[in-house]
N, C-alpha and C. Protein backbone atom coordinates (compact mmCIF):
# COMPACT_ATOMS: atom_id res chain seq x y z
N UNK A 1 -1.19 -1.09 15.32
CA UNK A 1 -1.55 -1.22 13.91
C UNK A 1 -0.51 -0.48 13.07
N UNK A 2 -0.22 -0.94 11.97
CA UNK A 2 0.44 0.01 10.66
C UNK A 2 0.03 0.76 10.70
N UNK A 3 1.21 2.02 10.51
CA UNK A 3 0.72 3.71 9.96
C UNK A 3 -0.01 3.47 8.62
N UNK A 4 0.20 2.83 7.65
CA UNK A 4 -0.30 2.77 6.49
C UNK A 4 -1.59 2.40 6.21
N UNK A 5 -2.06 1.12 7.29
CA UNK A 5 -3.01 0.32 7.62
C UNK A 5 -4.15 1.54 8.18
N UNK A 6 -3.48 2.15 9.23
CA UNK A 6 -4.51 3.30 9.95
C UNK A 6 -4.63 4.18 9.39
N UNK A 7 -4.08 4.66 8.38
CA UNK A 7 -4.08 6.23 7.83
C UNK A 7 -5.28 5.36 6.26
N UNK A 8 -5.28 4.14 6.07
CA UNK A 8 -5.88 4.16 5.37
C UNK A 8 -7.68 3.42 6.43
N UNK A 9 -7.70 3.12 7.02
CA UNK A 9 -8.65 2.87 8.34
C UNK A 9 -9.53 4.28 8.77
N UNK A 10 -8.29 5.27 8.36
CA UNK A 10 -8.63 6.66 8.88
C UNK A 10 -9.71 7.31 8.01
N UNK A 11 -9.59 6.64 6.62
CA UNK A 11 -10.40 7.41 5.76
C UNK A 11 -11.58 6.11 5.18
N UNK A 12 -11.69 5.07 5.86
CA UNK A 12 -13.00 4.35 5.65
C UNK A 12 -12.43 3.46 4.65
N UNK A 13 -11.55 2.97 4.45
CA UNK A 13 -11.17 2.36 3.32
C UNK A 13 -10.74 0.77 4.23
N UNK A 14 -11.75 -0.45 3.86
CA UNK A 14 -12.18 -1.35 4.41
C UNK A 14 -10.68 -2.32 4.48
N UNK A 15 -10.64 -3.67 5.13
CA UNK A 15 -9.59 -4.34 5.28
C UNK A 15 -9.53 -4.77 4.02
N UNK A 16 -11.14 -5.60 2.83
CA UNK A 16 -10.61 -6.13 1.64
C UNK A 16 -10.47 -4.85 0.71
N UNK A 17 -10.62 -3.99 1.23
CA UNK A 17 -10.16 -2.50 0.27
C UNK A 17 -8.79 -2.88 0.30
N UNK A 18 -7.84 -2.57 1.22
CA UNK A 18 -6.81 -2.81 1.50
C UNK A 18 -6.10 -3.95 1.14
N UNK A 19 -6.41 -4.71 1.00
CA UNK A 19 -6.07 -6.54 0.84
C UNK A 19 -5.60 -5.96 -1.05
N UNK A 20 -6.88 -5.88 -0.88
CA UNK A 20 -6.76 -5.42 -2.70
C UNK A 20 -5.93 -4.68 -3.30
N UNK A 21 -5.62 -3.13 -2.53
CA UNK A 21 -4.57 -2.53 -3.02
C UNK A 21 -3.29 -3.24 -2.68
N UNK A 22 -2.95 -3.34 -1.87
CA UNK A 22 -1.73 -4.53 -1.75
C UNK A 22 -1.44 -5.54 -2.75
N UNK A 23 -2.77 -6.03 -2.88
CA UNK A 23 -2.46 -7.20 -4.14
C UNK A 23 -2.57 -6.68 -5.58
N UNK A 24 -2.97 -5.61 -5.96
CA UNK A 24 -2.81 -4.80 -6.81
C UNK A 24 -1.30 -4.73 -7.20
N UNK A 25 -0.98 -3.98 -6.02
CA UNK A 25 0.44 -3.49 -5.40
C UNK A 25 1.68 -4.77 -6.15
N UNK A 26 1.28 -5.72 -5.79
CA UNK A 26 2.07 -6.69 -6.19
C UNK A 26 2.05 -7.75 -7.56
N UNK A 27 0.48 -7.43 -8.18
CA UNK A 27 0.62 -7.59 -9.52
C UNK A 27 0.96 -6.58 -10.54
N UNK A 28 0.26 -5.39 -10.36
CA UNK A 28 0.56 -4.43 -11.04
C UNK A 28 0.63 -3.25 -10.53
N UNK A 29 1.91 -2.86 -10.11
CA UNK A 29 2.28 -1.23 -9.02
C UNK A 29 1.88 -0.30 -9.89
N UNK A 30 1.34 0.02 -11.36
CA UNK A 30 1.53 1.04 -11.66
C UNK A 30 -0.11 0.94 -11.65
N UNK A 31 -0.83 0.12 -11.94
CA UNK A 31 -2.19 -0.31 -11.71
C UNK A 31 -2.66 0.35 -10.21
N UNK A 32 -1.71 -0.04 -9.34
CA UNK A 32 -1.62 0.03 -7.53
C UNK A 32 -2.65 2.00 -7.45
N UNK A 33 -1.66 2.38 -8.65
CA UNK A 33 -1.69 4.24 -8.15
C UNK A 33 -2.90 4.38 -8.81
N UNK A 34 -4.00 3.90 -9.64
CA UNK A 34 -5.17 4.05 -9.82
C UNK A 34 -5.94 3.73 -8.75
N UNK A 35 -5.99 2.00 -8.19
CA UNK A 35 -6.71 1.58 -7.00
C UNK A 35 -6.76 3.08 -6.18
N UNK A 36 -5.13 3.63 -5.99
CA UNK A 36 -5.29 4.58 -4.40
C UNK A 36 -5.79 5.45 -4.92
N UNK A 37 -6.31 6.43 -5.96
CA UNK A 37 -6.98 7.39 -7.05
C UNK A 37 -8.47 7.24 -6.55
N UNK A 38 -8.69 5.91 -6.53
CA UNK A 38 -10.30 5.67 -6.32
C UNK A 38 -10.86 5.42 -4.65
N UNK A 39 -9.78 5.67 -3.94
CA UNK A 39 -9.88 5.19 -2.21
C UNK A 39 -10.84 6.34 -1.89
N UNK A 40 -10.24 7.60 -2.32
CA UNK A 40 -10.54 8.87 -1.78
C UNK A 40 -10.19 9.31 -0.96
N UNK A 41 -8.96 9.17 -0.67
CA UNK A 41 -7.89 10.07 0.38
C UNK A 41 -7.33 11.20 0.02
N UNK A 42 -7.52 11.98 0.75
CA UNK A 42 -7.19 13.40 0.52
C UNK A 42 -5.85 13.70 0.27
N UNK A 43 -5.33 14.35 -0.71
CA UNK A 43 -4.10 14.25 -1.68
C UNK A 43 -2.95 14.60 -0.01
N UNK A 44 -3.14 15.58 1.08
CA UNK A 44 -2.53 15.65 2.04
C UNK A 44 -2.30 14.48 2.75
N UNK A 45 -3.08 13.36 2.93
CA UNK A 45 -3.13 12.46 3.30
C UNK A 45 -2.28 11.03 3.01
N UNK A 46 -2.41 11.43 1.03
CA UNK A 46 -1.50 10.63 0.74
C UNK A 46 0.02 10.96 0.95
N UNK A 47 0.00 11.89 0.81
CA UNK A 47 1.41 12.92 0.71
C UNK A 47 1.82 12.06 2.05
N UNK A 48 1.35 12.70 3.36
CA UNK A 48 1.69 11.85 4.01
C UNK A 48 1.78 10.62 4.22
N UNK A 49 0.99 9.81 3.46
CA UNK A 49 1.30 7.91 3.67
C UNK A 49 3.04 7.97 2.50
N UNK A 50 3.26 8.75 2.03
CA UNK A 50 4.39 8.60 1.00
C UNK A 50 5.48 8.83 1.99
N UNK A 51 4.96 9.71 2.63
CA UNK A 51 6.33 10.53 3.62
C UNK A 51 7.04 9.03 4.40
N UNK A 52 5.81 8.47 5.29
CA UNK A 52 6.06 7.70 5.91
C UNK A 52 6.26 6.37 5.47
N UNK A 53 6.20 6.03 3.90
CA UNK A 53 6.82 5.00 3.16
C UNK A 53 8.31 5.17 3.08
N UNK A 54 8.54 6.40 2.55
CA UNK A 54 9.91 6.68 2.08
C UNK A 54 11.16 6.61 3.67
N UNK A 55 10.63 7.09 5.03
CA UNK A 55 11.33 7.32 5.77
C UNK A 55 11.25 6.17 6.32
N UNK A 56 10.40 4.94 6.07
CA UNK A 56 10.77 3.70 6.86
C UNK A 56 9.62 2.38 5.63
N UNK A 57 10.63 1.97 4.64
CA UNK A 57 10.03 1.53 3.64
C UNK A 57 10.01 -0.14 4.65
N UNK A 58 10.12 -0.36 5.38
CA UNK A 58 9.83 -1.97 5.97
C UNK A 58 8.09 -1.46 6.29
N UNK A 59 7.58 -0.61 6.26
CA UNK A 59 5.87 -0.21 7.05
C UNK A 59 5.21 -1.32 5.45
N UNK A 60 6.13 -1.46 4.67
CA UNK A 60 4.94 -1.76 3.49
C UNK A 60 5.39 -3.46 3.63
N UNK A 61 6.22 -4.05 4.43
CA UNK A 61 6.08 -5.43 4.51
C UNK A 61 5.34 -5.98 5.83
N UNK A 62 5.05 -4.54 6.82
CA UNK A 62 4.70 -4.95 7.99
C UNK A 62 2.87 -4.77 7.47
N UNK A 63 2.99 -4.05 6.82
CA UNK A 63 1.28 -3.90 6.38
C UNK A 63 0.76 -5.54 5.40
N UNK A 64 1.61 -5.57 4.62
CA UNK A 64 1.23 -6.81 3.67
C UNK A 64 1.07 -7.71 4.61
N UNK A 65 2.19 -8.12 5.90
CA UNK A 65 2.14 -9.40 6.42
C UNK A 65 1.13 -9.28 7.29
N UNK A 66 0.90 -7.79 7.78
CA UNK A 66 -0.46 -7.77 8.77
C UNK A 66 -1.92 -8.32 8.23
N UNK A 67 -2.08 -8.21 6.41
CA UNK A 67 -2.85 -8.26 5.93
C UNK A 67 -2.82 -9.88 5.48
N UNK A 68 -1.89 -10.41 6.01
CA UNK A 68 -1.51 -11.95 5.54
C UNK A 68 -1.45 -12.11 4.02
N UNK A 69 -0.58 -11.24 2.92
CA UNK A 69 -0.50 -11.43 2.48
C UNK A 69 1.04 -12.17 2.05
N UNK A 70 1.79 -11.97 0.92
CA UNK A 70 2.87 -12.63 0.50
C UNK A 70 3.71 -12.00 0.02
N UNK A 71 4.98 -11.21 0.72
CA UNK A 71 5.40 -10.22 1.06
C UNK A 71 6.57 -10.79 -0.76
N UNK A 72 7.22 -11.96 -0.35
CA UNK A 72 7.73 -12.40 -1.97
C UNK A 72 7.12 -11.58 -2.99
N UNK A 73 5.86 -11.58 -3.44
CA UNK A 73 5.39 -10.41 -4.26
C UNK A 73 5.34 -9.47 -4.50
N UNK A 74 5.54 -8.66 -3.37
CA UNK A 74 5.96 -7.49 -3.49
C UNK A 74 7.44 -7.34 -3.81
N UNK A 75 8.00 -8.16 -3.52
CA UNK A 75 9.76 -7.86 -3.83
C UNK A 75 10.21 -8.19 -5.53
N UNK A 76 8.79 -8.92 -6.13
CA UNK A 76 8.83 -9.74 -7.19
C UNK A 76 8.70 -8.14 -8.12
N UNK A 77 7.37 -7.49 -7.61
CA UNK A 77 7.07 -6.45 -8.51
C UNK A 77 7.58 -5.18 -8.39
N UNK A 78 8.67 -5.01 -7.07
CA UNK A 78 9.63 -4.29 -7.12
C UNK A 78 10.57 -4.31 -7.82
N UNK A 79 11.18 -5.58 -7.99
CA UNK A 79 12.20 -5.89 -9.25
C UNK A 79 12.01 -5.90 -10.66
N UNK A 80 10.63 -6.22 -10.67
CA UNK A 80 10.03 -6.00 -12.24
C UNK A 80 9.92 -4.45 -12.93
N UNK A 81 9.24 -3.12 -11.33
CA UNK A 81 9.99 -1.75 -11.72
C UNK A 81 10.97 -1.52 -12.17
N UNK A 82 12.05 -2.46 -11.42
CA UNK A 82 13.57 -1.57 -11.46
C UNK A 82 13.64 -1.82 -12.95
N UNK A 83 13.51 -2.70 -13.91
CA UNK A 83 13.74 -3.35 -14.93
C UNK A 83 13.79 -2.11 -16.03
């Protein structure tokens, strides 16, 4: 399984929990950091899901596609940040 997938598995936060932040994630990323606000993961916890974003940022296309979502979107609303 995804580190991202399990660390959020770890704290009870369901698959369409997940589905959702992802698709959040990819309509509105800044929207995204409220969804994870309301998960209830312990700020150490997130710290660490960041750690392990930043040191291997492909975990967030292996999580989307695990979740069957549409990984294009995320690259869509990455580019819409950089803007």
């Amino acid at each position: 399984m995804n580190p991202i997938l399990a660390i959020l598995k770890e704290h009870n936060v369901s698959d369409e929990q997940a589905k959702e932040l992802f698709q959040t994630l990819t309509e509105n990323p800044m929207m995204a950091m409220a969804v994870i606000g309301q998960l209830g993961i312990p700020p150490e916890k997130l710290q660490q899901l960041m750690g392990l974003v930043m040191q291997n940022p492909a975990l967030i296309k292996e999580a989307v596609e695990e979740l069957g979502l549409d990984f294009a979107k995320v690259e869509a609303a990455k580019a819409q940040l950089q803007q």
